[in-house]
Protein backbone atom coordinates (compact mmCIF):
# COMPACT_ATOMS: atom_id res chain seq x y z
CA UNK A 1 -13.25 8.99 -8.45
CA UNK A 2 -10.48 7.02 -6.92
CA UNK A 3 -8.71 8.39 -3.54
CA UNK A 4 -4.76 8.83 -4.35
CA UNK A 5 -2.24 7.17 -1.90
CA UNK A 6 -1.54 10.29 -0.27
CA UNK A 7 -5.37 10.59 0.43
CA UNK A 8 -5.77 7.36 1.79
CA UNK A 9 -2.56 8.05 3.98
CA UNK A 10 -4.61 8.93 7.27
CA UNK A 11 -6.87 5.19 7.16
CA UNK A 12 -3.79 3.50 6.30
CA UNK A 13 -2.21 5.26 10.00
CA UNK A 14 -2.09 2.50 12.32
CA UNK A 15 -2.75 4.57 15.36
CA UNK A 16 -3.04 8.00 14.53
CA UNK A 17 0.36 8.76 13.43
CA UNK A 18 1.56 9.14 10.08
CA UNK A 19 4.21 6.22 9.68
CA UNK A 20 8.03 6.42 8.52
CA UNK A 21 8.34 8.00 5.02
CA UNK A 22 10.77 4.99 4.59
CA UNK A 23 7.72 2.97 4.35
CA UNK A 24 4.56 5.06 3.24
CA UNK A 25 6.26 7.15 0.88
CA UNK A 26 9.67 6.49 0.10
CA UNK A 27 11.38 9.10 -2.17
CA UNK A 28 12.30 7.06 -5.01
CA UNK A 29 8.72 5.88 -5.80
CA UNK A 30 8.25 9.56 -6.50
CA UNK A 31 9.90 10.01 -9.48
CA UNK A 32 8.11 12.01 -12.08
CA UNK A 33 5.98 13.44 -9.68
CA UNK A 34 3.26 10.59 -9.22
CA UNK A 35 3.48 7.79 -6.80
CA UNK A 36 4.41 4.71 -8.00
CA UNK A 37 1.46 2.89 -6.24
CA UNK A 38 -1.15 5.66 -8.10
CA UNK A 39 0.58 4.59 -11.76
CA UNK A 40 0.13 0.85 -11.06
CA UNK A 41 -3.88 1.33 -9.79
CA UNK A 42 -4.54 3.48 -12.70
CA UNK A 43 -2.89 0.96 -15.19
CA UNK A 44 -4.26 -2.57 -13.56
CA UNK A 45 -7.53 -3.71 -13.10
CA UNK A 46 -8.89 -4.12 -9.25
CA UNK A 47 -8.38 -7.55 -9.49
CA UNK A 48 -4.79 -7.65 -10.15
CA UNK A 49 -3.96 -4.49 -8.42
CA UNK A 50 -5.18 -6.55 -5.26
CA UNK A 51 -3.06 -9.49 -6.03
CA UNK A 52 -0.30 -7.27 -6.39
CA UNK A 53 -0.93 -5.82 -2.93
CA UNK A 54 -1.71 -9.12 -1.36
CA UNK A 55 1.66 -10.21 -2.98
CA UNK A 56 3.81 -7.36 -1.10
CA UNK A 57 2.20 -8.51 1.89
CA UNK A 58 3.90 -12.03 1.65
CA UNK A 59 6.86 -10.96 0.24
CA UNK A 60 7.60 -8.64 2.84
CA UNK A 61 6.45 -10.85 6.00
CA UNK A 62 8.72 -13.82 4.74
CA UNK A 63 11.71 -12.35 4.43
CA UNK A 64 11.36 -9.80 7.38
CA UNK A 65 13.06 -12.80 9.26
CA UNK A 66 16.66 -12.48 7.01
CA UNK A 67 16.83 -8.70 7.43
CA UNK A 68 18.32 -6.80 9.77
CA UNK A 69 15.56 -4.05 9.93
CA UNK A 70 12.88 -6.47 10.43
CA UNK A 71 10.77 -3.87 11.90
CA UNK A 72 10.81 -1.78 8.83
CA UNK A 73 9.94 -4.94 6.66
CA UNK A 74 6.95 -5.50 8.82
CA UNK A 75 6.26 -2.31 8.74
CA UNK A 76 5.69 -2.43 4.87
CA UNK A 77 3.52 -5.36 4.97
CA UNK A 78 1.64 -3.63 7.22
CA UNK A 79 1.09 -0.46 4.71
CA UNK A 80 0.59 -2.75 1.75
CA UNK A 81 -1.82 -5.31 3.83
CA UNK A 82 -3.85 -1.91 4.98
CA UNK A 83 -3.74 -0.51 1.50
CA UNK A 84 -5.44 -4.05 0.46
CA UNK A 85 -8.37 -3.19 3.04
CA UNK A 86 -9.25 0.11 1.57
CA UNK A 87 -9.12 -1.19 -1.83
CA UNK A 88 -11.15 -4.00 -1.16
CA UNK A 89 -13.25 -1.93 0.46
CA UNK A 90 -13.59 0.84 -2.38
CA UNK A 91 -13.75 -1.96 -4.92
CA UNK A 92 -17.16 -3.65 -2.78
CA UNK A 93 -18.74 -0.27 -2.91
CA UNK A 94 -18.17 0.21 -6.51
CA UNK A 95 -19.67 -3.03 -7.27
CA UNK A 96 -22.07 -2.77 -4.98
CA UNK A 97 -23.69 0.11 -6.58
């Protein structure tokens, strides 16, 4: 059974402490109850749902520089880039198996 984001909130902590809501959970990705990130695994295959991870990533590290909260756009690329890990690393295990 697949971990929800909010279970896989503690290995995607950088150092121990739970980051900004602004970028782990932000309100409006809420809506209806489920995270927004949870509907999209559910609905893609682990392929794609990587891709669409690794895509945040870049979107959010080359525009960081235009922004004036640059911090806060690093910081998402940093929460999507360490979701990416743990998927990666739940999708090896499945397929390892």
């Amino acid at each position: 059974m697949s971990k929800t984001l909010k279970e896989m909130e503690d290995e995607l902590s950088i150092d121990g402490n739970i980051m900004d809501d602004v970028i782990n959970h932000p309100p409006h990705y809420m809506t209806g109850g489920i995270e927004t990130l949870d509907v999209m695994r559910a609905k893609m295959s682990p392929d794609r749902f990587e891709g669409y991870l690794m895509g945040n990533v870049l979107k959010y590290l080359l525009r960081c520089e235009y922004k004036k909260k640059r911090e806060e756009d690093v910081r998402k690329a940093q929460f999507y880039l360490n979701t990416l890990v743990v998927e990666m690393d739940l999708n090896d295990t499945r397929t390892s198996t």
